[in-house]
PDB file of N, CA and C in Angstrom:
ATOM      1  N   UNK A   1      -8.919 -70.669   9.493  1.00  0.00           N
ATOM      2  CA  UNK A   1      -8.662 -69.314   9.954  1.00  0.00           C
ATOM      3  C   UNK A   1      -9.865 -68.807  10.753  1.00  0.00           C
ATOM      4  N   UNK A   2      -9.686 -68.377  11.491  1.00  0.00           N
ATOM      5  CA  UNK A   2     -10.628 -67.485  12.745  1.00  0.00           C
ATOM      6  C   UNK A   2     -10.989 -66.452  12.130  1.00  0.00           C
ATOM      7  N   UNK A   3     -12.095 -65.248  13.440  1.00  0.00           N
ATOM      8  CA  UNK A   3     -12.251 -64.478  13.084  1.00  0.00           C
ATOM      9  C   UNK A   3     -11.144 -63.169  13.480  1.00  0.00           C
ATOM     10  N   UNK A   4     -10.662 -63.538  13.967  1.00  0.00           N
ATOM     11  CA  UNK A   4      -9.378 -62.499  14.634  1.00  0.00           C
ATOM     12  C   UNK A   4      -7.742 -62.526  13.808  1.00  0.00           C
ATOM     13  N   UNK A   5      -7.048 -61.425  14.067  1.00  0.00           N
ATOM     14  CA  UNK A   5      -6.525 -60.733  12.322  1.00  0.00           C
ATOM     15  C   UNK A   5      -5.305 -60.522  13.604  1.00  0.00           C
ATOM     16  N   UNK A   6      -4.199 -60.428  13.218  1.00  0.00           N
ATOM     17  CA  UNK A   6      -2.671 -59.656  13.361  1.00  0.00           C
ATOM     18  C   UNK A   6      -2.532 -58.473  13.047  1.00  0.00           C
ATOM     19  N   UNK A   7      -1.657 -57.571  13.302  1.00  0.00           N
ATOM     20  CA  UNK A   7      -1.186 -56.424  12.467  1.00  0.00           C
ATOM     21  C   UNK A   7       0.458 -56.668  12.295  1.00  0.00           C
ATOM     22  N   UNK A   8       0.883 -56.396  10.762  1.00  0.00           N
ATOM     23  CA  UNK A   8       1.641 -56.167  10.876  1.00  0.00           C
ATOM     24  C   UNK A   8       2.167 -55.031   9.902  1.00  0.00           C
ATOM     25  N   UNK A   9       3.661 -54.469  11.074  1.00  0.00           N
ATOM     26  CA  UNK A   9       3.880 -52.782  10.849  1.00  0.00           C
ATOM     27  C   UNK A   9       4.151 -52.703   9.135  1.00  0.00           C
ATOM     28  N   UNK A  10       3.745 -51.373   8.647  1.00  0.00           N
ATOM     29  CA  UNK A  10       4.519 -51.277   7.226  1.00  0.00           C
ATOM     30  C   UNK A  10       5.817 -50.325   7.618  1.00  0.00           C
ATOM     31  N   UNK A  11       6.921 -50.943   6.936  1.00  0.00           N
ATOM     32  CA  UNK A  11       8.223 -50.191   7.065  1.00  0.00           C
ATOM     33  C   UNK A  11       8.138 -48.694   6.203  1.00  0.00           C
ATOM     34  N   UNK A  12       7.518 -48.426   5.692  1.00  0.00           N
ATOM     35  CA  UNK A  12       7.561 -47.240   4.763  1.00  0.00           C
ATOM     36  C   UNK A  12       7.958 -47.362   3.340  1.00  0.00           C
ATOM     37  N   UNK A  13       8.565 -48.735   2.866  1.00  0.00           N
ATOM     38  CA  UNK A  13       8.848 -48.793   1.518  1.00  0.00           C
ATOM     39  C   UNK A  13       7.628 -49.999   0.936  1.00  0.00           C
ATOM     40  N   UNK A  14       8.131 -50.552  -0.111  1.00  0.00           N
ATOM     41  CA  UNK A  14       7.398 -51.523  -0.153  1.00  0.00           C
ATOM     42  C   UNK A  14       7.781 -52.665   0.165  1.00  0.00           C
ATOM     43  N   UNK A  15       6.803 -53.510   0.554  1.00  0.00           N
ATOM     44  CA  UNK A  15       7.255 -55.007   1.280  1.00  0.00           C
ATOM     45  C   UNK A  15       6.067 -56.392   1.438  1.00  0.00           C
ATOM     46  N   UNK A  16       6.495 -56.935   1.398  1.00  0.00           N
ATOM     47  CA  UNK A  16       6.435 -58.325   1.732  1.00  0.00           C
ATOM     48  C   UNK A  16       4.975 -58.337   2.652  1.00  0.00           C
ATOM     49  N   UNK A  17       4.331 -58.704   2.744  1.00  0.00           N
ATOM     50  CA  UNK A  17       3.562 -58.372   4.493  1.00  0.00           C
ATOM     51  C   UNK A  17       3.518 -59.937   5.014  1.00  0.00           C
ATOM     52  N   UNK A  18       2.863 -60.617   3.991  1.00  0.00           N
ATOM     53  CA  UNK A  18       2.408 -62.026   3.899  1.00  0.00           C
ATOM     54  C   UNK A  18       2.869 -62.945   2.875  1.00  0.00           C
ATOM     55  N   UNK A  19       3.660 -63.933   3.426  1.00  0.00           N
ATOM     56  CA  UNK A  19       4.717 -64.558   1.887  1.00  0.00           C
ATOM     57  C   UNK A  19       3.835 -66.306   2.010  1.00  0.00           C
ATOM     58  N   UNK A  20       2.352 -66.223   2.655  1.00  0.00           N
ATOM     59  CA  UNK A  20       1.509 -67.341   1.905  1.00  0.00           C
ATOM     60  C   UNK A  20       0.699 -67.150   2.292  1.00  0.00           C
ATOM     61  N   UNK A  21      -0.359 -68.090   1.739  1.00  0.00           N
ATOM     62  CA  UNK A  21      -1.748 -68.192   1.623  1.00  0.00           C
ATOM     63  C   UNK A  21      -2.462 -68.046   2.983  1.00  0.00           C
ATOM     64  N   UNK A  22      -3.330 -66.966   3.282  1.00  0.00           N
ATOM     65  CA  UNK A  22      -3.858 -66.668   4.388  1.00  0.00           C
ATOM     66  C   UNK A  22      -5.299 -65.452   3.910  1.00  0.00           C
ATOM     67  N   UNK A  23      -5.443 -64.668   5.032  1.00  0.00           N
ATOM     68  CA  UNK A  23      -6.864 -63.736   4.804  1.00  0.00           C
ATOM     69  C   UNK A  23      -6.422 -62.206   4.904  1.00  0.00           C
ATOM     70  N   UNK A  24      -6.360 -61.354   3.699  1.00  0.00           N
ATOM     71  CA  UNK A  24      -6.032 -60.160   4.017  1.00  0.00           C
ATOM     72  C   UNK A  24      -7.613 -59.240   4.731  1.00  0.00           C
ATOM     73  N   UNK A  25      -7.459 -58.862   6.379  1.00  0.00           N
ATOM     74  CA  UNK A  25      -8.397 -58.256   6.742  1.00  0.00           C
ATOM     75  C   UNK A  25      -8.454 -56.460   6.797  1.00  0.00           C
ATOM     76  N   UNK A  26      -7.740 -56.043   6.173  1.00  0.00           N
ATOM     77  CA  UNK A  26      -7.675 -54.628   6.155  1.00  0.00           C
ATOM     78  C   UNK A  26      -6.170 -53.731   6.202  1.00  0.00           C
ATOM     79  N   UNK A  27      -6.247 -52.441   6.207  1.00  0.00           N
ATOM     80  CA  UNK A  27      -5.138 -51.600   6.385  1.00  0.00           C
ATOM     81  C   UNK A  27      -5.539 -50.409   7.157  1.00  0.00           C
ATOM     82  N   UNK A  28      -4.065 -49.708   8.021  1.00  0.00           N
ATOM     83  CA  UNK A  28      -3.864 -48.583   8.111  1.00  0.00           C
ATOM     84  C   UNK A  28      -3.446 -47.694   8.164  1.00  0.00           C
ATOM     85  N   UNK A  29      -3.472 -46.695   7.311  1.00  0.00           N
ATOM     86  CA  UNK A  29      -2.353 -45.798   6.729  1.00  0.00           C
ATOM     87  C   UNK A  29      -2.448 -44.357   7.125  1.00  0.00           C
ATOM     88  N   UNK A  30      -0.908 -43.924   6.953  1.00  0.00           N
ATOM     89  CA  UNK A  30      -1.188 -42.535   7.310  1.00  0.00           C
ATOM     90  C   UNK A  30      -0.106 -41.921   7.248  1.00  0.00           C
ATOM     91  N   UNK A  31      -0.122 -40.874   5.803  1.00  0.00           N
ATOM     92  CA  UNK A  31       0.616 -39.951   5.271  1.00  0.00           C
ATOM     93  C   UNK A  31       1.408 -39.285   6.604  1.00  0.00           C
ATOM     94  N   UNK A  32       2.963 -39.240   6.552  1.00  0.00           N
ATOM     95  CA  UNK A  32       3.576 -39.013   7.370  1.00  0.00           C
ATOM     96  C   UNK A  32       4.323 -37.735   6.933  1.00  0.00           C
ATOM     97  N   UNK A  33       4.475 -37.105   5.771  1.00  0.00           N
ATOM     98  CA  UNK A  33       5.230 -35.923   5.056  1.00  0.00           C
ATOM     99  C   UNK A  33       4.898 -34.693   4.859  1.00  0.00           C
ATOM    100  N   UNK A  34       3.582 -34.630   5.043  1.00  0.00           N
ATOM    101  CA  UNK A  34       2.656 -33.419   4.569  1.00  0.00           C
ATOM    102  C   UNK A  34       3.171 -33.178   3.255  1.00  0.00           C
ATOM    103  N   UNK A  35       2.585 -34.348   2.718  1.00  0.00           N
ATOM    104  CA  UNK A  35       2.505 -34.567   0.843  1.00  0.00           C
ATOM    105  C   UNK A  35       1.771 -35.585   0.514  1.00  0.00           C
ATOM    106  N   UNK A  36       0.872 -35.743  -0.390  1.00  0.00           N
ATOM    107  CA  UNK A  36       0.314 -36.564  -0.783  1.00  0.00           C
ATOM    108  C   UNK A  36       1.281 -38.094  -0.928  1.00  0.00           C
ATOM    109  N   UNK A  37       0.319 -38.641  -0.653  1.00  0.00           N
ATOM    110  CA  UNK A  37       1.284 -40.662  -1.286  1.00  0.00           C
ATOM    111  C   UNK A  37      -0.026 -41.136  -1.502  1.00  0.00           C
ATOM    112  N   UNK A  38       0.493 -42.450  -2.173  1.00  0.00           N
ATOM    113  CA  UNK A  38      -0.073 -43.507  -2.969  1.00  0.00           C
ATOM    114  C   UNK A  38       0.355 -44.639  -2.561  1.00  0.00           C
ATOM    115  N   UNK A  39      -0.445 -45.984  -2.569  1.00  0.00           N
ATOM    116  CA  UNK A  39       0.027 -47.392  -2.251  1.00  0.00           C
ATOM    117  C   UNK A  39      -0.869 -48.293  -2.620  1.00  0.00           C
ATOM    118  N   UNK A  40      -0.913 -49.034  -3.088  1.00  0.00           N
ATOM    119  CA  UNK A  40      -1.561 -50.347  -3.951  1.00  0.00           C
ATOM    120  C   UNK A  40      -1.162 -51.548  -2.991  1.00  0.00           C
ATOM    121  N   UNK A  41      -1.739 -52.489  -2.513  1.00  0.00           N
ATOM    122  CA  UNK A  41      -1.815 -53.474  -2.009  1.00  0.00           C
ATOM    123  C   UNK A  41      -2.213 -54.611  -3.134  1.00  0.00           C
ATOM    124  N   UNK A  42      -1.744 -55.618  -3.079  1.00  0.00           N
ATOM    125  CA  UNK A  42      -1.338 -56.596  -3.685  1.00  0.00           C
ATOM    126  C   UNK A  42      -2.033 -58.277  -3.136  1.00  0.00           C
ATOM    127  N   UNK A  43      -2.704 -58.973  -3.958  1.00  0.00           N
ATOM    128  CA  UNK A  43      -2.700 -60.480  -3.540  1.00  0.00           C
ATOM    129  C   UNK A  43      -1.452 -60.774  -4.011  1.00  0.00           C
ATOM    130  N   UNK A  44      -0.104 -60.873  -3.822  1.00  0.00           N
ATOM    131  CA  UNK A  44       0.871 -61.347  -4.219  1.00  0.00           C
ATOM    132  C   UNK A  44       1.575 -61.572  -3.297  1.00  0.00           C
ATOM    133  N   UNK A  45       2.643 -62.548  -2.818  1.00  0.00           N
ATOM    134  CA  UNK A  45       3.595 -63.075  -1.440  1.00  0.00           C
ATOM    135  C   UNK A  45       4.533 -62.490  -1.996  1.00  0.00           C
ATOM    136  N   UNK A  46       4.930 -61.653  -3.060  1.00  0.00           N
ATOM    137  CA  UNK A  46       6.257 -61.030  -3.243  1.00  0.00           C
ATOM    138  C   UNK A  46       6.267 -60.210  -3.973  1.00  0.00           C
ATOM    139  N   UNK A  47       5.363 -59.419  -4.511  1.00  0.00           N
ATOM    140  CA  UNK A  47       5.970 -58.632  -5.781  1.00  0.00           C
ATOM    141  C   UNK A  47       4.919 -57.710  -6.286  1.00  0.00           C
ATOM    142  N   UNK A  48       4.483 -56.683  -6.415  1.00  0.00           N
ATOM    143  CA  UNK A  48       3.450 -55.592  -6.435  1.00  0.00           C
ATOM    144  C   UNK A  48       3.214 -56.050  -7.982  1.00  0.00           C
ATOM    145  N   UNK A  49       2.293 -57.001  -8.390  1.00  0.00           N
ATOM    146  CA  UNK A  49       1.992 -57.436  -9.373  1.00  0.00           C
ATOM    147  C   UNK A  49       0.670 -58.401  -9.411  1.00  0.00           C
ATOM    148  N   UNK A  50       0.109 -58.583  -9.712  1.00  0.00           N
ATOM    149  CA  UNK A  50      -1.413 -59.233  -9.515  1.00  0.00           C
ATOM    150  C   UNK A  50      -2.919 -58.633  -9.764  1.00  0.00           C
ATOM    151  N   UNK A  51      -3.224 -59.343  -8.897  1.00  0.00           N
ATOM    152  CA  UNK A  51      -4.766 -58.651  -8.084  1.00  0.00           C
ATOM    153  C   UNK A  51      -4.682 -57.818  -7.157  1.00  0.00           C
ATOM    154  N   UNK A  52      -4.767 -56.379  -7.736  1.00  0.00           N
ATOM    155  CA  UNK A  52      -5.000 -54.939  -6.672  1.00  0.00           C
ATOM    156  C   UNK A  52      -6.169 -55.697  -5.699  1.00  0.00           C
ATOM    157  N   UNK A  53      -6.023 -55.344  -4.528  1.00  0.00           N
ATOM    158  CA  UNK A  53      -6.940 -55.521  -3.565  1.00  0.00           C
ATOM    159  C   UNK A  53      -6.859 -54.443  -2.823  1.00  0.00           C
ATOM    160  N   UNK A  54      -6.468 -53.318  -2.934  1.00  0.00           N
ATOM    161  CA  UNK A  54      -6.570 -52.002  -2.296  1.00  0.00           C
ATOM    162  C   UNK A  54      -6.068 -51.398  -3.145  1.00  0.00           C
ATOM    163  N   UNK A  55      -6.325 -49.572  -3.216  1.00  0.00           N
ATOM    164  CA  UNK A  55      -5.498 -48.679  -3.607  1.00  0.00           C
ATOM    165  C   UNK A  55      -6.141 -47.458  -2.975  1.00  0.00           C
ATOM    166  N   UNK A  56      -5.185 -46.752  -2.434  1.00  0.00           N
ATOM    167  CA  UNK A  56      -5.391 -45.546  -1.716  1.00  0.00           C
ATOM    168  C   UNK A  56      -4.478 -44.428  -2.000  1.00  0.00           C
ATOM    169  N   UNK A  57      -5.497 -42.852  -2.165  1.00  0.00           N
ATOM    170  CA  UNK A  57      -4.383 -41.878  -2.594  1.00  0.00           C
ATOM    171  C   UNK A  57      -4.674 -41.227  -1.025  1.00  0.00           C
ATOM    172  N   UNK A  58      -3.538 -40.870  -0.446  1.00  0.00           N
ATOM    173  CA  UNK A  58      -3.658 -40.126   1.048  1.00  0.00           C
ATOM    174  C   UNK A  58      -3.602 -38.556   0.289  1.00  0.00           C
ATOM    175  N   UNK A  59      -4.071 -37.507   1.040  1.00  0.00           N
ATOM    176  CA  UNK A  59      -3.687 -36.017   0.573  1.00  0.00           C
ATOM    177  C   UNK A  59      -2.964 -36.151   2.679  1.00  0.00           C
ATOM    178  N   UNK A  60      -1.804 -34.686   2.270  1.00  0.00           N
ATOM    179  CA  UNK A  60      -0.919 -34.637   2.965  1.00  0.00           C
ATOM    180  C   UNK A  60      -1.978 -34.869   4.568  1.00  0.00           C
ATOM    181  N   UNK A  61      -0.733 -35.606   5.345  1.00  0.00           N
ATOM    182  CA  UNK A  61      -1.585 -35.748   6.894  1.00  0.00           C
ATOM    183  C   UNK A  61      -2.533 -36.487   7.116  1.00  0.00           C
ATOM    184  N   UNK A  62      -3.195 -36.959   6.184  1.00  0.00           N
ATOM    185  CA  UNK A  62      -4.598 -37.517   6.111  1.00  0.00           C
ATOM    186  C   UNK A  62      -4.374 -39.373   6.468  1.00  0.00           C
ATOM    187  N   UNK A  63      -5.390 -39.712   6.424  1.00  0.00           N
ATOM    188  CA  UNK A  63      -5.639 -41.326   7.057  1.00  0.00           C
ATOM    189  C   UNK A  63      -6.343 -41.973   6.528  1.00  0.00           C
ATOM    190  N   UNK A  64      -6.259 -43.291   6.537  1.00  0.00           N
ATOM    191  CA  UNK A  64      -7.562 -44.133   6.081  1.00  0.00           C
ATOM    192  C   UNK A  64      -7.391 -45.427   6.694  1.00  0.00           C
ATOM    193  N   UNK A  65      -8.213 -45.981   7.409  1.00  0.00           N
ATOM    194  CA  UNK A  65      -8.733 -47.020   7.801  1.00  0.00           C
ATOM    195  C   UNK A  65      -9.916 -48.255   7.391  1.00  0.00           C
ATOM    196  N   UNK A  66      -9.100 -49.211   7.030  1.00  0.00           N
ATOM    197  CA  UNK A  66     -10.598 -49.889   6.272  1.00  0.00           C
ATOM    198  C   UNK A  66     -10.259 -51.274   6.790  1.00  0.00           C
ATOM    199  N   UNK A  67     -11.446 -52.062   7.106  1.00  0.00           N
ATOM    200  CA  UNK A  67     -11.259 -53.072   7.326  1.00  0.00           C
ATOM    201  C   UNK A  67     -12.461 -54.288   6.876  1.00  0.00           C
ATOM    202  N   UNK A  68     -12.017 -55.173   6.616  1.00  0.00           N
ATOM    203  CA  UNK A  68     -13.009 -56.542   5.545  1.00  0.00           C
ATOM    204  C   UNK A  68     -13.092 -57.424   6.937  1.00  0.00           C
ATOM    205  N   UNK A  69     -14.077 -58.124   6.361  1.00  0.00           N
ATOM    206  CA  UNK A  69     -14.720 -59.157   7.213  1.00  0.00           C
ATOM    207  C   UNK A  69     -13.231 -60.677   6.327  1.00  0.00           C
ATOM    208  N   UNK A  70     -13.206 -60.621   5.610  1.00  0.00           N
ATOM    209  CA  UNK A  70     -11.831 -61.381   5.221  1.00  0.00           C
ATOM    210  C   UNK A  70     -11.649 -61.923   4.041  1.00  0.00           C
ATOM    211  N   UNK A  71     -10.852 -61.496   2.779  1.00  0.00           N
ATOM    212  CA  UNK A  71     -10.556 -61.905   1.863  1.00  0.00           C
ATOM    213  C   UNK A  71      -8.826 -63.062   1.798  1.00  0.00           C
ATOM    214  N   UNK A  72      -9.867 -64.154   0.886  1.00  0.00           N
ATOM    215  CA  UNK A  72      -8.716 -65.294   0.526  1.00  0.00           C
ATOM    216  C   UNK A  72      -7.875 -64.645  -0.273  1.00  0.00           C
ATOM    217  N   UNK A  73      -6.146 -64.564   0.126  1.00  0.00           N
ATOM    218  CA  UNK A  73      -5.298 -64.297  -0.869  1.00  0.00           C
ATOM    219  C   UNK A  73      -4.213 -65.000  -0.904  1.00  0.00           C
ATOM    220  N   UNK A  74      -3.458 -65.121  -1.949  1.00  0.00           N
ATOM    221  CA  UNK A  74      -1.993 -65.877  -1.963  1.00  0.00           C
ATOM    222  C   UNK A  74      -1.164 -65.263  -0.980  1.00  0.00           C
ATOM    223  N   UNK A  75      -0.761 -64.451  -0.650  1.00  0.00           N
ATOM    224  CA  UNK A  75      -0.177 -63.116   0.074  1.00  0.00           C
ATOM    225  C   UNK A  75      -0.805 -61.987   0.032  1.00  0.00           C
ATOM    226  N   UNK A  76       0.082 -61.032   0.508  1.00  0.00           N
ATOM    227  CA  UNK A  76      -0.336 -59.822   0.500  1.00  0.00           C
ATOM    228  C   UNK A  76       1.248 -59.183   0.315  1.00  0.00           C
ATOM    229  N   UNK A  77       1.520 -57.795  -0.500  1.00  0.00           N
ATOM    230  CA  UNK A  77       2.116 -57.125  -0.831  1.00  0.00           C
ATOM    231  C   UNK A  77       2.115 -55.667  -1.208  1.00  0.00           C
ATOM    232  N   UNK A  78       2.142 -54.802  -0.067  1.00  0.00           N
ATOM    233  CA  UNK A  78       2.138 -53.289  -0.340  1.00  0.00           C
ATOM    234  C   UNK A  78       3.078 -52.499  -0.982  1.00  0.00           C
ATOM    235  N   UNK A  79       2.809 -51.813  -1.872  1.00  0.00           N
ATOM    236  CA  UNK A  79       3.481 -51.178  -2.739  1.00  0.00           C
ATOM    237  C   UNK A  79       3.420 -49.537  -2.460  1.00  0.00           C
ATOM    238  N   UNK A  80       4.164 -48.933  -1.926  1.00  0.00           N
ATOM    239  CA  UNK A  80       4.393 -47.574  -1.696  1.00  0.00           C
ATOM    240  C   UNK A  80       4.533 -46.994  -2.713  1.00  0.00           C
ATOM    241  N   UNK A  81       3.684 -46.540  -3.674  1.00  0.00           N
ATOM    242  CA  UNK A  81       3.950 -45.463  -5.203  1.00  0.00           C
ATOM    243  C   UNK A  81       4.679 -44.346  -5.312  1.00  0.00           C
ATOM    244  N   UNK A  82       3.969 -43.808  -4.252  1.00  0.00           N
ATOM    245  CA  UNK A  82       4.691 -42.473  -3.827  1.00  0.00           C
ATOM    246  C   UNK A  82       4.408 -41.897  -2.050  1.00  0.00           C
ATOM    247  N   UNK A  83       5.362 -40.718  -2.193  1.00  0.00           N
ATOM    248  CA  UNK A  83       5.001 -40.179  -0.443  1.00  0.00           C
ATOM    249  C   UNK A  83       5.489 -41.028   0.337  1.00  0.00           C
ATOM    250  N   UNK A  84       4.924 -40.772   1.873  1.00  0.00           N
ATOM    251  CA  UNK A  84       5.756 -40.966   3.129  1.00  0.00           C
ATOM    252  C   UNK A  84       4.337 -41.818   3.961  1.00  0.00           C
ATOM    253  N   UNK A  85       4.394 -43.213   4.177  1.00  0.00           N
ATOM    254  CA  UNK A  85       3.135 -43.407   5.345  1.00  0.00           C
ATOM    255  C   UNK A  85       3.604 -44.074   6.269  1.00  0.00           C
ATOM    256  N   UNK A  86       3.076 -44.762   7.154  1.00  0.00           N
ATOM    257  CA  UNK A  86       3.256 -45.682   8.032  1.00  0.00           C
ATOM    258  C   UNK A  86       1.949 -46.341   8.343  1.00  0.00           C
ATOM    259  N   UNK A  87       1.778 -47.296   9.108  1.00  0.00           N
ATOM    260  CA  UNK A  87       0.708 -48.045   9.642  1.00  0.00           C
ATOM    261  C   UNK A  87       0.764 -49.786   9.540  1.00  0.00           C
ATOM    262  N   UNK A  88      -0.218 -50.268   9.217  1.00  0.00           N
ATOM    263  CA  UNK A  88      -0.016 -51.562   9.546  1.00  0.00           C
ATOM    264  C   UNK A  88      -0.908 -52.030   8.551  1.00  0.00           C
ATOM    265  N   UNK A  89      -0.799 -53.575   8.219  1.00  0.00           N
ATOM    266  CA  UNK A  89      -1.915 -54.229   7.749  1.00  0.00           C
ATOM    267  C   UNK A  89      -2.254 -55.578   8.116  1.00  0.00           C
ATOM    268  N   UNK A  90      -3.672 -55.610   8.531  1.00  0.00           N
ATOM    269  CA  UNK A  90      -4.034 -56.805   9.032  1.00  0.00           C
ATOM    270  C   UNK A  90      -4.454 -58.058   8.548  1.00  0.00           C
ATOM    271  N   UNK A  91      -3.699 -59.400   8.559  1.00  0.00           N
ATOM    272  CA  UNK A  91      -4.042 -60.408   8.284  1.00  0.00           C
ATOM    273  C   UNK A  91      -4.236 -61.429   8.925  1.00  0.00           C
ATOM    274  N   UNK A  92      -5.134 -62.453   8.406  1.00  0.00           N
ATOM    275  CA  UNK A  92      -5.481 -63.443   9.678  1.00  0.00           C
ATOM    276  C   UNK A  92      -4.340 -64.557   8.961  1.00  0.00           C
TER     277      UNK A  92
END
């Protein structure tokens, strides 16, 4: 794996991002409801269960951007807790 990462979109529920072994390099999110949300990111290729490797509480409107130099994971799997976001997450 390189040093250069993909994005790919989050649908707004929870999903899938990465269904094998690759480098989760970051996320970006952003409360779309003017209400707070929640989302947990996942080393898992299917199922919001594992090793948390992110968790972020948005307050309404708000954003967060973070990005790693590159963590080994089985997958990756975002879990929408609560609220409304959109954005992407990047993996190599």
């Amino acid at each position: 794996m390189g040093p250069y990462a993909r994005s790919v979109a989050l649908t707004g529920s929870d999903q899938a991002v990465l269904a094998a072994v690759g480098v989760y390099r970051g996320i970006c999110l952003r409360e779309t409801a003017g209400a707070a949300a929640a989302v947990r990111v996942y080393d898992n290729p299917s199922a919001a269960s594992g090793t948390v490797i992110g968790a972020f509480t948005l307050a309404a409107n708000a954003s967060v951007d973070v990005v790693h130099d590159g963590i080994w994971v089985t997958g990756v799997y975002v879990d929408v807790i609560s609220g409304a976001v959109e954005g992407s997450v990047r993996v190599g």
